[in-house]
PDB file of N, CA and C in Angstrom:
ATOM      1  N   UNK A   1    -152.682  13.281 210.040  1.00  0.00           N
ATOM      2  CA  UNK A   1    -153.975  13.368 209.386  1.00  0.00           C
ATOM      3  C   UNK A   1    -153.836  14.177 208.088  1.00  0.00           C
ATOM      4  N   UNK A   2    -153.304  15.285 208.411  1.00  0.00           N
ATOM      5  CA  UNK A   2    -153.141  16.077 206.915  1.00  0.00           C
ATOM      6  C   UNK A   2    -152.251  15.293 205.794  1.00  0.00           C
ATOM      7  N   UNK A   3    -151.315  15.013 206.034  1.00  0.00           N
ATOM      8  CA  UNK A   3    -150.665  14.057 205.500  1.00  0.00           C
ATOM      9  C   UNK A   3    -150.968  12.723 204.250  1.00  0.00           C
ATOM     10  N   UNK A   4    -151.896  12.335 205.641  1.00  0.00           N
ATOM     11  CA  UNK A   4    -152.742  10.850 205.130  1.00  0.00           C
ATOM     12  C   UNK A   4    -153.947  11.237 203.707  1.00  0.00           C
ATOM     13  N   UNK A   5    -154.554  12.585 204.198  1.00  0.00           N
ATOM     14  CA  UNK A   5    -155.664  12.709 203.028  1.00  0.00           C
ATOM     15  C   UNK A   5    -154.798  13.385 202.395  1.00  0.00           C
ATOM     16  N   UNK A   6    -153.767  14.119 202.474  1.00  0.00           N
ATOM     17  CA  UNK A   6    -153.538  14.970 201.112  1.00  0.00           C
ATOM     18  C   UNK A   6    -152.587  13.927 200.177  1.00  0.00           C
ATOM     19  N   UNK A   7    -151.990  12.631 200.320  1.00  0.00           N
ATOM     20  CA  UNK A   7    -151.361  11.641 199.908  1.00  0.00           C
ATOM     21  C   UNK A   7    -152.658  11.207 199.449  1.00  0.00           C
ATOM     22  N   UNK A   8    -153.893  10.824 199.864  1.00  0.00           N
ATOM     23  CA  UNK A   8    -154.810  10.109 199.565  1.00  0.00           C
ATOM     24  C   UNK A   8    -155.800  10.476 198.114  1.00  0.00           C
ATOM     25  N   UNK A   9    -155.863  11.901 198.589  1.00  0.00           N
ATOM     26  CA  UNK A   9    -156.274  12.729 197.665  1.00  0.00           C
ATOM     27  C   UNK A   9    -155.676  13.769 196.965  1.00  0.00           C
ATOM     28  N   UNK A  10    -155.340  13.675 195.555  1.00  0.00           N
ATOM     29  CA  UNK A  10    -153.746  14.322 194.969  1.00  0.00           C
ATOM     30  C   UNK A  10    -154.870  16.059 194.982  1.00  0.00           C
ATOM     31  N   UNK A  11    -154.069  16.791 194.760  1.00  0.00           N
ATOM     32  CA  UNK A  11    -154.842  18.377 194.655  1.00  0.00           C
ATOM     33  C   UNK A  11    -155.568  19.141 195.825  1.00  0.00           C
ATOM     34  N   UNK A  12    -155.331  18.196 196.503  1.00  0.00           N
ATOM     35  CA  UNK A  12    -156.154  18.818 198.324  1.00  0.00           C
ATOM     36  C   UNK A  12    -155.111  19.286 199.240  1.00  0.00           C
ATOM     37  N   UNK A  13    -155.636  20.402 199.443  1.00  0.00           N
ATOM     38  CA  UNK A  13    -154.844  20.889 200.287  1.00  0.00           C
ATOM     39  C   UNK A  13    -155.654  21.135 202.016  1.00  0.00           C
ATOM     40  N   UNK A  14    -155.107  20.477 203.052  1.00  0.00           N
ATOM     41  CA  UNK A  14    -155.389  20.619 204.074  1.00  0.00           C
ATOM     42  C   UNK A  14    -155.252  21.064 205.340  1.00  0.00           C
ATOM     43  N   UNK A  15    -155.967  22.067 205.604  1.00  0.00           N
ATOM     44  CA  UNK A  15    -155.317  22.771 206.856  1.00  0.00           C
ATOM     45  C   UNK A  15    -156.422  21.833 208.376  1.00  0.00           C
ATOM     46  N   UNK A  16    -155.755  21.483 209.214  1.00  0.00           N
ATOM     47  CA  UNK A  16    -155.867  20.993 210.581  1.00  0.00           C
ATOM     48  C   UNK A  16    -156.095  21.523 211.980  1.00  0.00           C
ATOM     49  N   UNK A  17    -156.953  21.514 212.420  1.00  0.00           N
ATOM     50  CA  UNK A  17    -156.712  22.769 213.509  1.00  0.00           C
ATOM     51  C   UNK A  17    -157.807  21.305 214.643  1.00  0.00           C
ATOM     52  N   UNK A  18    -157.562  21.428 216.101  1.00  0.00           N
ATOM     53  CA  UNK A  18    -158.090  20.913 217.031  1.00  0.00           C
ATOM     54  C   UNK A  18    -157.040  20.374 217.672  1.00  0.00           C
ATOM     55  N   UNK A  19    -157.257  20.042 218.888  1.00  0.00           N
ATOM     56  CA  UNK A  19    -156.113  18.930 219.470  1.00  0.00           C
ATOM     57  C   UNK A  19    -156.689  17.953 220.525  1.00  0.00           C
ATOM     58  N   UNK A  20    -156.105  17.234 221.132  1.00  0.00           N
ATOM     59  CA  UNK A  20    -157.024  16.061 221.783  1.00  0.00           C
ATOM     60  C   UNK A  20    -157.194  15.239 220.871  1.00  0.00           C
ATOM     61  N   UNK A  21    -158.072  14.204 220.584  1.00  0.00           N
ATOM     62  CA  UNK A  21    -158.831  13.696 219.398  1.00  0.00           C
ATOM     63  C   UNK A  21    -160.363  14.417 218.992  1.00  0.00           C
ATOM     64  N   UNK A  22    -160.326  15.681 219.305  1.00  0.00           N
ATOM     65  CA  UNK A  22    -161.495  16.466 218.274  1.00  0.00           C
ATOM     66  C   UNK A  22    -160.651  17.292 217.040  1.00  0.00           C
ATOM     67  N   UNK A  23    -161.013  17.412 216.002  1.00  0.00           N
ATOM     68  CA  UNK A  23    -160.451  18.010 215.094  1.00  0.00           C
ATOM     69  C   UNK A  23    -160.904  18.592 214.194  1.00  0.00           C
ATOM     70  N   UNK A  24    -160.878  19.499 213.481  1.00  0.00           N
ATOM     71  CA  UNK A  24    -161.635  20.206 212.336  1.00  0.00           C
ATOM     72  C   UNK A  24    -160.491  20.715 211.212  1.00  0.00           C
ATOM     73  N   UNK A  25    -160.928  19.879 210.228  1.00  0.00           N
ATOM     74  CA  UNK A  25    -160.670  19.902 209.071  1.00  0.00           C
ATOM     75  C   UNK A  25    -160.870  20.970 207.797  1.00  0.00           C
ATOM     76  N   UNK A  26    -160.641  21.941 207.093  1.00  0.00           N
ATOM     77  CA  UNK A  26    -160.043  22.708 206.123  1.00  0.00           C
ATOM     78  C   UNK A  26    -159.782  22.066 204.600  1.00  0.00           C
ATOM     79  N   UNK A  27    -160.780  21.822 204.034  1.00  0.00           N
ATOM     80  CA  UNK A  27    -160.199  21.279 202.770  1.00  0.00           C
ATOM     81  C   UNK A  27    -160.039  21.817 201.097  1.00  0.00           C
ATOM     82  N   UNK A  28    -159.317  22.178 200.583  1.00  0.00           N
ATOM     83  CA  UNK A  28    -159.462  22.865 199.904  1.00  0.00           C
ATOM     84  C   UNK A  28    -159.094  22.100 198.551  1.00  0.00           C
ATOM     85  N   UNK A  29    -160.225  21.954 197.601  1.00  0.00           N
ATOM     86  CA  UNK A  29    -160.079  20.956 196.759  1.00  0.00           C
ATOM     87  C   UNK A  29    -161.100  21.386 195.504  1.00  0.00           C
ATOM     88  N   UNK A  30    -160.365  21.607 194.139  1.00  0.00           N
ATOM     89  CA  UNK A  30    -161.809  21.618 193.280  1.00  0.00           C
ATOM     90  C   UNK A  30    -162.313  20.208 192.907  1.00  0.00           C
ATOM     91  N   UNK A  31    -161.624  19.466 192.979  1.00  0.00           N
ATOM     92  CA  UNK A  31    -161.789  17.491 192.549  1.00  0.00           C
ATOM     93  C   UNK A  31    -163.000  17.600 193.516  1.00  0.00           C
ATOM     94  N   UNK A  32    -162.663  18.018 195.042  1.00  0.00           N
ATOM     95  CA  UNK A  32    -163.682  17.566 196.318  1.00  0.00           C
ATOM     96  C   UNK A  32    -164.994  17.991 195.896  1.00  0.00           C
ATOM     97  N   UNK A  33    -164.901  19.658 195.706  1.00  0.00           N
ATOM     98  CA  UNK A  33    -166.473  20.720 195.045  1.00  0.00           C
ATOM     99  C   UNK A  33    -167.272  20.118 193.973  1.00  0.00           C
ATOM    100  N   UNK A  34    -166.324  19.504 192.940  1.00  0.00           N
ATOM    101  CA  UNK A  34    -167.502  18.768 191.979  1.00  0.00           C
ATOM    102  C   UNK A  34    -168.529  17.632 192.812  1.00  0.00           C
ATOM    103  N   UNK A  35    -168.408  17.214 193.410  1.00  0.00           N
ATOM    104  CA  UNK A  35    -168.890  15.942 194.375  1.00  0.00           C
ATOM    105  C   UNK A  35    -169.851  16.562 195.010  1.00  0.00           C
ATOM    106  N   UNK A  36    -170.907  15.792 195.867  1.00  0.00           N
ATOM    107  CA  UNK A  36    -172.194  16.024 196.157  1.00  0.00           C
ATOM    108  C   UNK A  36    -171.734  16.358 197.795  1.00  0.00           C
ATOM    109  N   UNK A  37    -172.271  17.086 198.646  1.00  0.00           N
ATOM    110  CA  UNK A  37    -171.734  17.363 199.940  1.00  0.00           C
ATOM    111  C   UNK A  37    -171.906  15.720 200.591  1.00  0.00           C
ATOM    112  N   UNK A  38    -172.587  15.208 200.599  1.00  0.00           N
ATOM    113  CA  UNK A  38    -172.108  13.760 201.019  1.00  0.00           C
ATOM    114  C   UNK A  38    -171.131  13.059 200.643  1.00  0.00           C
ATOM    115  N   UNK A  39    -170.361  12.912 199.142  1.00  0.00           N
ATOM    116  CA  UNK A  39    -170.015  11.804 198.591  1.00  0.00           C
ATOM    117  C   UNK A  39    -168.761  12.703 199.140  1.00  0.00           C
ATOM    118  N   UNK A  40    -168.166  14.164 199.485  1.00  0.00           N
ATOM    119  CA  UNK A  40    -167.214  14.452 200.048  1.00  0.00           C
ATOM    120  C   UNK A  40    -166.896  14.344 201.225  1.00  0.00           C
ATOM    121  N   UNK A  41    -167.712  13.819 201.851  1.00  0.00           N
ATOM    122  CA  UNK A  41    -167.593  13.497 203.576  1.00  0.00           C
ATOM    123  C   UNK A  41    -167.629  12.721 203.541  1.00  0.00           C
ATOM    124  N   UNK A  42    -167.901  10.995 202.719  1.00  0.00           N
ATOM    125  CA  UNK A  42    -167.661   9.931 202.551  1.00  0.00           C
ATOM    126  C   UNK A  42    -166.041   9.754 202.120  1.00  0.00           C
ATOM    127  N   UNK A  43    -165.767  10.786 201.221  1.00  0.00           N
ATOM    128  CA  UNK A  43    -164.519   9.866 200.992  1.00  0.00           C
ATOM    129  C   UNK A  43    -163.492  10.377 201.950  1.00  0.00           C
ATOM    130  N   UNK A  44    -163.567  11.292 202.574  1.00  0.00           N
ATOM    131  CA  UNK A  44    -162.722  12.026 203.881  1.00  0.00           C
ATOM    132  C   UNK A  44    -162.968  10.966 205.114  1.00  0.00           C
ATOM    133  N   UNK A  45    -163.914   9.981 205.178  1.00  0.00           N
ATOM    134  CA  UNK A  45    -164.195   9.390 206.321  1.00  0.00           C
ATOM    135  C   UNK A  45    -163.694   8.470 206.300  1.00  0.00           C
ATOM    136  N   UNK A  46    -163.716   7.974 204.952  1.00  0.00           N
ATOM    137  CA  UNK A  46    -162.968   6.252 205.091  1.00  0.00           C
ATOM    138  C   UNK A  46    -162.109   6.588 204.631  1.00  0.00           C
ATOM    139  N   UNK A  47    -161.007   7.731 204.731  1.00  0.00           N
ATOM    140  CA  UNK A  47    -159.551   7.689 204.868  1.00  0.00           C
ATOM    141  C   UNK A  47    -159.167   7.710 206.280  1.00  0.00           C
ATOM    142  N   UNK A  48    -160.316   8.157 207.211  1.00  0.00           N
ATOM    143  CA  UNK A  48    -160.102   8.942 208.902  1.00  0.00           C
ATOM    144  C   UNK A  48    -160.804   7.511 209.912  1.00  0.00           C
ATOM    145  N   UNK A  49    -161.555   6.085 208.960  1.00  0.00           N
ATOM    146  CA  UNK A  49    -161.962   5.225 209.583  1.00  0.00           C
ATOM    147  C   UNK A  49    -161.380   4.629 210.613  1.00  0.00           C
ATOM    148  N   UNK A  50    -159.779   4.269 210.552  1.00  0.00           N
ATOM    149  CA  UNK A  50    -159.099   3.576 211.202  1.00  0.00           C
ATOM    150  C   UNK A  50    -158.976   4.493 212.593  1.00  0.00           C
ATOM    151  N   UNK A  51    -158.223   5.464 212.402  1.00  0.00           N
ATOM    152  CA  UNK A  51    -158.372   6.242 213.641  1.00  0.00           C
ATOM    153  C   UNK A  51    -159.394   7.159 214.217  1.00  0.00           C
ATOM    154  N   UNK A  52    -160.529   6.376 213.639  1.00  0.00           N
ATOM    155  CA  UNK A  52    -161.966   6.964 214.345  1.00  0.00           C
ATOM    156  C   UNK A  52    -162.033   6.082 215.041  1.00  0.00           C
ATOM    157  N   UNK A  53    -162.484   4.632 214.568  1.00  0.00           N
ATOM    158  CA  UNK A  53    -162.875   3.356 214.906  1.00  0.00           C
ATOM    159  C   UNK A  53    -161.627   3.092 216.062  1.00  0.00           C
ATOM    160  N   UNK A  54    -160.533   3.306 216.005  1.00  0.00           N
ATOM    161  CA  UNK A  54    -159.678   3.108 217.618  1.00  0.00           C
ATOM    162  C   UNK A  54    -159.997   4.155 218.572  1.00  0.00           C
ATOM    163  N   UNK A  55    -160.595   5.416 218.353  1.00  0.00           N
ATOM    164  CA  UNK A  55    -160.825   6.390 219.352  1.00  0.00           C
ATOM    165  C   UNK A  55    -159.690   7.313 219.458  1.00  0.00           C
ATOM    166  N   UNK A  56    -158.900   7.157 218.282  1.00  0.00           N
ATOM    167  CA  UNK A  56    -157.527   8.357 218.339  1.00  0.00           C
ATOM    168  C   UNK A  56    -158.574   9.538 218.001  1.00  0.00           C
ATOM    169  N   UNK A  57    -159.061   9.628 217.047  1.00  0.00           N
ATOM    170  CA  UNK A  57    -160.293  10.761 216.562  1.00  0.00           C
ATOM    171  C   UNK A  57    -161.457  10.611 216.904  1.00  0.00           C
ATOM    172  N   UNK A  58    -162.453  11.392 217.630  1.00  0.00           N
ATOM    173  CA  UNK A  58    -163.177  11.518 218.573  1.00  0.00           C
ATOM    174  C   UNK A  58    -164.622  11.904 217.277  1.00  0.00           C
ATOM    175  N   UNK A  59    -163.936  13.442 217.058  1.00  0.00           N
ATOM    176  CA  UNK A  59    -164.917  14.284 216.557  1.00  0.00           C
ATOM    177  C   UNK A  59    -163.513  14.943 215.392  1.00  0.00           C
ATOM    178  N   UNK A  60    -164.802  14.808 213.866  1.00  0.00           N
ATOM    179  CA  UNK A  60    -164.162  15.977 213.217  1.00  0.00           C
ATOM    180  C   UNK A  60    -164.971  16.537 212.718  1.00  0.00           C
ATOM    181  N   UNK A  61    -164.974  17.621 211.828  1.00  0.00           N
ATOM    182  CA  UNK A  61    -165.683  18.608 211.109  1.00  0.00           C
ATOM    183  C   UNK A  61    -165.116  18.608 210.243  1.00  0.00           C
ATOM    184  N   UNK A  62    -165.814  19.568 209.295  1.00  0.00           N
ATOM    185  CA  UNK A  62    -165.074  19.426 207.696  1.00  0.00           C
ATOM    186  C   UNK A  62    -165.399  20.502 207.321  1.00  0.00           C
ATOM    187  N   UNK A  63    -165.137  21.268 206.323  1.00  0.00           N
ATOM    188  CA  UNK A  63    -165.752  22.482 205.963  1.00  0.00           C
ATOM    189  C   UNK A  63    -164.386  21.922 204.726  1.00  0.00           C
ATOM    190  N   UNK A  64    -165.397  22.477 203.219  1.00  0.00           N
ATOM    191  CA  UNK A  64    -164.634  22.360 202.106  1.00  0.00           C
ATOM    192  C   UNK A  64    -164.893  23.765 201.421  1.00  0.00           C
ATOM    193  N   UNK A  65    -163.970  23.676 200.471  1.00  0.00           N
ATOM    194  CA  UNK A  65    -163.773  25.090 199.851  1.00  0.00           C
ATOM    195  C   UNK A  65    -163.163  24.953 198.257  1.00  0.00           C
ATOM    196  N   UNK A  66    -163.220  25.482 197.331  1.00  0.00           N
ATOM    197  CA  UNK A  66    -162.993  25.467 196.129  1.00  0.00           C
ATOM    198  C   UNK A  66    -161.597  25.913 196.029  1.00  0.00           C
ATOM    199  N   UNK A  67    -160.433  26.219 194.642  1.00  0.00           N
ATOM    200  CA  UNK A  67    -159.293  26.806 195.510  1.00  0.00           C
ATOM    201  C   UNK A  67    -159.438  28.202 194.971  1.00  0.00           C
ATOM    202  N   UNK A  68    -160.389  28.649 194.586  1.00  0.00           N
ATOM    203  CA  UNK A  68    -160.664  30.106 194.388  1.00  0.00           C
ATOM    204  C   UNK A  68    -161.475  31.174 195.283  1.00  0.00           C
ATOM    205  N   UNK A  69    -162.559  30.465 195.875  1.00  0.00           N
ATOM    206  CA  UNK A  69    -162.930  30.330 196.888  1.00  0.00           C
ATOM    207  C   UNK A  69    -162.069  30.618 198.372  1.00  0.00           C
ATOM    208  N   UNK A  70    -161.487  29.859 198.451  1.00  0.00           N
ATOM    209  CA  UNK A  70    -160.219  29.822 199.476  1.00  0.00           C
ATOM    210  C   UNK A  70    -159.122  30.918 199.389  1.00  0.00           C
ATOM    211  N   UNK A  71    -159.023  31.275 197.767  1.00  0.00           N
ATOM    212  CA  UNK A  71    -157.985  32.460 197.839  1.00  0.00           C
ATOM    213  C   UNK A  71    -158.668  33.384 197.889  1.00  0.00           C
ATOM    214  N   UNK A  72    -159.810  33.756 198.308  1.00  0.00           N
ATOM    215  CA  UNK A  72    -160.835  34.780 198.160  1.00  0.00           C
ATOM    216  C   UNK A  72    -160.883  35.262 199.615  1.00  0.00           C
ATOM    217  N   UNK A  73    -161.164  34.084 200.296  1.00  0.00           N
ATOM    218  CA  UNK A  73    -160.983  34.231 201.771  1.00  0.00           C
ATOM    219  C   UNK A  73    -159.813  34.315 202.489  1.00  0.00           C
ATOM    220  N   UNK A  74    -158.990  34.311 201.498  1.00  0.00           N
ATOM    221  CA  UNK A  74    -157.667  34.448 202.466  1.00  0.00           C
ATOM    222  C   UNK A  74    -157.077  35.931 202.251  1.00  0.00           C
ATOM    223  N   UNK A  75    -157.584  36.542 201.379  1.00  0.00           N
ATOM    224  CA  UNK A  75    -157.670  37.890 201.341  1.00  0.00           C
ATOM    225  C   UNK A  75    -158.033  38.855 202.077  1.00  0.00           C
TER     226      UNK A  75
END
């Protein structure tokens, strides 16, 4: 999964945390922050469609973050 969006989306960086098929997502992107909180959970979804729609991924969450933002909190 991390893999797939951070190939998908160049400048994102993604941290992964859940196991099973629930998962919560970490995204850290300024490309993502300009975008409207929908149009960023749209384009995270129809990269995650295929393995939603088979039931490999159940449940995810998302929480996005700027990358200044993110180095703020990692402090």
């Amino acid at each position: 999964m991390k893999q797939l969006v951070e190939s998908a989306l160049p400048n994102t960086e993604v941290v992964v945390e859940g196991e099973g098929c629930n998962f919560q997502l970490t995204l850290v992107s300024d490309e993502l922050m300009a975008l409207a909180p929908v149009k960023r959970q749209q384009q995270v979804y129809a990269l995650l469609n295929e393995a939603i729609t088979s039931g490999a991924i159940h449940a995810v969450t998302m929480k996005f973050f700027s990358v200044a933002d993110w180095q703020a909190q990692s402090q």
